[in-house]
Protein backbone atom coordinates (compact mmCIF):
# COMPACT_ATOMS: atom_id res chain seq x y z
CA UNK A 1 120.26 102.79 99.68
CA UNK A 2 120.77 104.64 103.20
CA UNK A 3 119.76 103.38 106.38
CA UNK A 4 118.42 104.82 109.39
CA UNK A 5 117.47 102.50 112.97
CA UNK A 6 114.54 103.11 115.05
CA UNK A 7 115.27 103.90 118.43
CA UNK A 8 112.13 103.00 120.03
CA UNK A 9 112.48 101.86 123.35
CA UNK A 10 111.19 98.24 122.85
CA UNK A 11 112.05 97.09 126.64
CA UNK A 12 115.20 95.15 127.43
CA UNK A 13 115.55 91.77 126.15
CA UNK A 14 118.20 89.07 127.74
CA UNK A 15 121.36 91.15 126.40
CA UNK A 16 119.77 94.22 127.91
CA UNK A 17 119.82 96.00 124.76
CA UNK A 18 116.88 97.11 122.86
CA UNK A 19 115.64 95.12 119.80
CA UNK A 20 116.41 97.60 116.59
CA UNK A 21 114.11 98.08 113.37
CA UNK A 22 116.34 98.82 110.44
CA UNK A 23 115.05 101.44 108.64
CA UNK A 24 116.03 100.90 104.60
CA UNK A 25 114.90 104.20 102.68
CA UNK A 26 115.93 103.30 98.33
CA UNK A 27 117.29 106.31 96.75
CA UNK A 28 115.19 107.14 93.78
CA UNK A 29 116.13 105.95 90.65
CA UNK A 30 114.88 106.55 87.22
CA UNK A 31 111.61 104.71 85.95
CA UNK A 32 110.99 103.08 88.87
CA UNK A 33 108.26 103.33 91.62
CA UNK A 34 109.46 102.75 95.61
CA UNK A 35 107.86 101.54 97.95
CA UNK A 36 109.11 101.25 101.58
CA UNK A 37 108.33 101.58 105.19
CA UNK A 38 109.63 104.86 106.40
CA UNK A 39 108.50 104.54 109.96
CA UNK A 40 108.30 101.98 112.74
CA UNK A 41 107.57 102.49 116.11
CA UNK A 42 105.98 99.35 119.14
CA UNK A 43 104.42 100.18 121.60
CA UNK A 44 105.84 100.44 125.20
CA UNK A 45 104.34 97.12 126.20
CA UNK A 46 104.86 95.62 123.02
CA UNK A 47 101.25 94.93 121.92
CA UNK A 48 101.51 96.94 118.53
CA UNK A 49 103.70 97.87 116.14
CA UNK A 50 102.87 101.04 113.81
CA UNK A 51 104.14 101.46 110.03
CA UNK A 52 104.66 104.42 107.84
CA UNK A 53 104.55 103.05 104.22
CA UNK A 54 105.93 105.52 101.83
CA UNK A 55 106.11 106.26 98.19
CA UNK A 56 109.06 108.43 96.12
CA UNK A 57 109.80 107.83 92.38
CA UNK A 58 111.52 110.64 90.33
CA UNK A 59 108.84 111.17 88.16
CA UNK A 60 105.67 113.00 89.76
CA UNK A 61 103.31 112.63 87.02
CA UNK A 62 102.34 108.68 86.91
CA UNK A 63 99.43 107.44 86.79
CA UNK A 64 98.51 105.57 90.17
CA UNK A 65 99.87 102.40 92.01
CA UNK A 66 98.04 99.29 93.29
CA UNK A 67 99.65 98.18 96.52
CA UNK A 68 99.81 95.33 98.87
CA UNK A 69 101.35 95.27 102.10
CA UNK A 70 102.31 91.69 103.11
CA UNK A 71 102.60 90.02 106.45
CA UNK A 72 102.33 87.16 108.84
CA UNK A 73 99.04 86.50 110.60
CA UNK A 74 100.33 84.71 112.80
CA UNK A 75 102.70 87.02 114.46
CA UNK A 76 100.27 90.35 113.53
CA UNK A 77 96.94 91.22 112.89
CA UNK A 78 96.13 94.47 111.26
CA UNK A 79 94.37 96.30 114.10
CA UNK A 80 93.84 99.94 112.00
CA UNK A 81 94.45 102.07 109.11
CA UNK A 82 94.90 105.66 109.21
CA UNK A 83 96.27 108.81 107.50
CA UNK A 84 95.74 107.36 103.97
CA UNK A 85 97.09 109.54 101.23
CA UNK A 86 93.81 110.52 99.29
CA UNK A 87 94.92 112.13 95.69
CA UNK A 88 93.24 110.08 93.06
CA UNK A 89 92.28 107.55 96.08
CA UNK A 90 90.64 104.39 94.25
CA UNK A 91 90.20 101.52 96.44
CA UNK A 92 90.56 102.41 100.25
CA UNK A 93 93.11 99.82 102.45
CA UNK A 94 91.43 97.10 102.80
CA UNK A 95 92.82 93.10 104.74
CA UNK A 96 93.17 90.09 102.81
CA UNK A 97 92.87 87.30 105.19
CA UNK A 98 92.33 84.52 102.33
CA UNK A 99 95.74 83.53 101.67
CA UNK A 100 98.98 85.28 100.14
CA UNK A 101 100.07 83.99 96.97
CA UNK A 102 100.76 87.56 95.08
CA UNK A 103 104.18 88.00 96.96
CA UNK A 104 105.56 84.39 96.53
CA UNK A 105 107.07 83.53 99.81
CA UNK A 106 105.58 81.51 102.36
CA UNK A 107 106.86 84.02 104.93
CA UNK A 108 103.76 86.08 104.69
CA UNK A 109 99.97 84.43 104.24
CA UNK A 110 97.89 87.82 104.42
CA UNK A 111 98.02 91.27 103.02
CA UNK A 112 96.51 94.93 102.99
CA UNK A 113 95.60 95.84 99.64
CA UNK A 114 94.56 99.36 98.40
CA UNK A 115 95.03 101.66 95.24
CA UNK A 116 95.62 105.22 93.84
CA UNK A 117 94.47 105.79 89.88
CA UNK A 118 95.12 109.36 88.30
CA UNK A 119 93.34 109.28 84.95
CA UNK A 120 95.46 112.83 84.31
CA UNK A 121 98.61 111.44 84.84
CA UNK A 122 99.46 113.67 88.03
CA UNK A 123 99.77 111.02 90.72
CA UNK A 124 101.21 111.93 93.18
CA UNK A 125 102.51 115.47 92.12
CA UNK A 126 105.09 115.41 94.31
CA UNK A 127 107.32 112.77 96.11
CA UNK A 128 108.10 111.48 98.62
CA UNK A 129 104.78 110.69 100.00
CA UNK A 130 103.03 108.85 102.94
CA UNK A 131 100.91 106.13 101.89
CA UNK A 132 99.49 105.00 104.96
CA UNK A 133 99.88 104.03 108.46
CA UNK A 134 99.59 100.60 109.30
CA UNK A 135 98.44 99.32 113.43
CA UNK A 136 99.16 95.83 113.79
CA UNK A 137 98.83 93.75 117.03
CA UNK A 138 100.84 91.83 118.15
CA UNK A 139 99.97 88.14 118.56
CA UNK A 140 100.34 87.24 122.62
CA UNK A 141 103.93 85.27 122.76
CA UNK A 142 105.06 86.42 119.56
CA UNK A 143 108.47 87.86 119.08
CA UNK A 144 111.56 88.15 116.60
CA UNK A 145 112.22 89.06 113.48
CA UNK A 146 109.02 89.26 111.12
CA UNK A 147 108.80 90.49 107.43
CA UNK A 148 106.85 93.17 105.74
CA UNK A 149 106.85 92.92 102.04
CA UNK A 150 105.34 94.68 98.60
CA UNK A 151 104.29 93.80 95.66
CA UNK A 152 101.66 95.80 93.17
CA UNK A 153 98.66 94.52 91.19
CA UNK A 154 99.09 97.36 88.81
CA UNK A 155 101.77 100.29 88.15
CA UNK A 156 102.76 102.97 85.97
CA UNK A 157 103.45 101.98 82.59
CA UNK A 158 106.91 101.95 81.29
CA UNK A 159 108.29 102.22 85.13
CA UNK A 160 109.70 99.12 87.72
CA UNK A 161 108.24 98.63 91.50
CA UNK A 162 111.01 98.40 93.86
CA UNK A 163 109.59 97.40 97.20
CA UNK A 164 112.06 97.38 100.07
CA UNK A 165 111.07 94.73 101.65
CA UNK A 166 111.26 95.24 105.56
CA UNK A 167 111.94 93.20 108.83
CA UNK A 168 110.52 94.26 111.89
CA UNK A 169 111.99 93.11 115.24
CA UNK A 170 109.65 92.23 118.27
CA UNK A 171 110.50 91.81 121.68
C-alpha cells in the first residue's frame, strides 16, 4: 500500500498547520476487488467535504460489485452524488438513513448503497476506475477525525473485497 496526503488548504487550526487527509491507494493484488477513496478535498469554509471512491482489481472481466459507502450522520450528511461510473450501472447511489449494521462498527450508522452487474463478464474492462463522487456536509460544530468505510452486498465470484477503509480529518 502507498500513500499520498491531501493538501487542501483546510484553514489553520490551533497549531497553525493544516488538518491532512491521508490518502491510502492498495496495490492490486490477485483475486481481489479494491475499493478506496482516491480523492478528498473540503471546502474553503469547511462546510463540505468531496470523495472520489475508486475501483482497481487485476482482473478486468468480473462481473459487477455491490457497494456501500459508510459514514457518520452525525458528523456528515450526504448532500450529492455525481460522476457515477455507468458500465453495466444496476442500482444508481442511493442513502441509507435506517441504520448501519452491514459494516459492523458502531462508528458509522448510515450508508450510500449502489451497484454495477455485467451479465457478460466485462465489468469494468479496464481498471482503475472512478466509482463516484461523494458531497457530504458538514454537520455545524463538527470536526476531527471521521471514518469512511466499505463493505459489498455482492461481488465477483471466486475474488476478496478489500475496502481501504478511510479517515477524513475536519477542521
Amino acid at each position: 500500500v502507498y500513500s499520498l496526503v491531501d493538501h487542501t488548504d483546510y484553514g489553520e487550526p490551533a497549531d497553525g498547520q493544516p488538518p491532512q487527509t491521508e490518502i491510502n491507494i492498495p496495490d492490486v493484488s490477485e483475486d481481489t476487488q479494491h475499493v478506496y477513496v482516491s480523492e478528498s478535498n473540503l471546502s474553503e469554509d469547511g462546510s463540505q467535504v468531496e470523495l472520489t471512491i475508486s475501483y482497481n482489481a487485476a482482473d478486468t472481466t468480473l462481473t459487477g460489485l455491490g457497494l456501500h459507502v459508510h459514514y457518520d450522520s452525525s458528523v456528515l450528511s450526504l448532500a450529492n452524488t455525481s460522476e457515477v461510473f455507468q458500465k453495466d450501472l444496476f442500482i444508481q447511489p442511493n442513502n441509507n438513513l435506517e441504520g448501519d449494521v452491514v459494516d459492523g462498527t458502531e462508528a458509522t450508522d448510515s450508508y450510500v448503497m449502489m451497484s454495477w452487474s455485467s451479465l457478460f463478464g466485462a465489468w469494468p474492462d479496464a481498471g482503475p476506475v472512478d466509482l463516484v463522487k461523494l458531497t457530504f456536509d458538514v454537520v455545524p460544530g463538527a470536526g476531527g477525525p471521521t471514518p469512511i468505510d466499505f463493505s459489498v452486498s455482492s461481488n465477483a465470484a471466486g475474488n476478496e473485497f478489500d475496502g481501504q477503509s478511510q479517515i477524513i480529518e475536519l477542521p
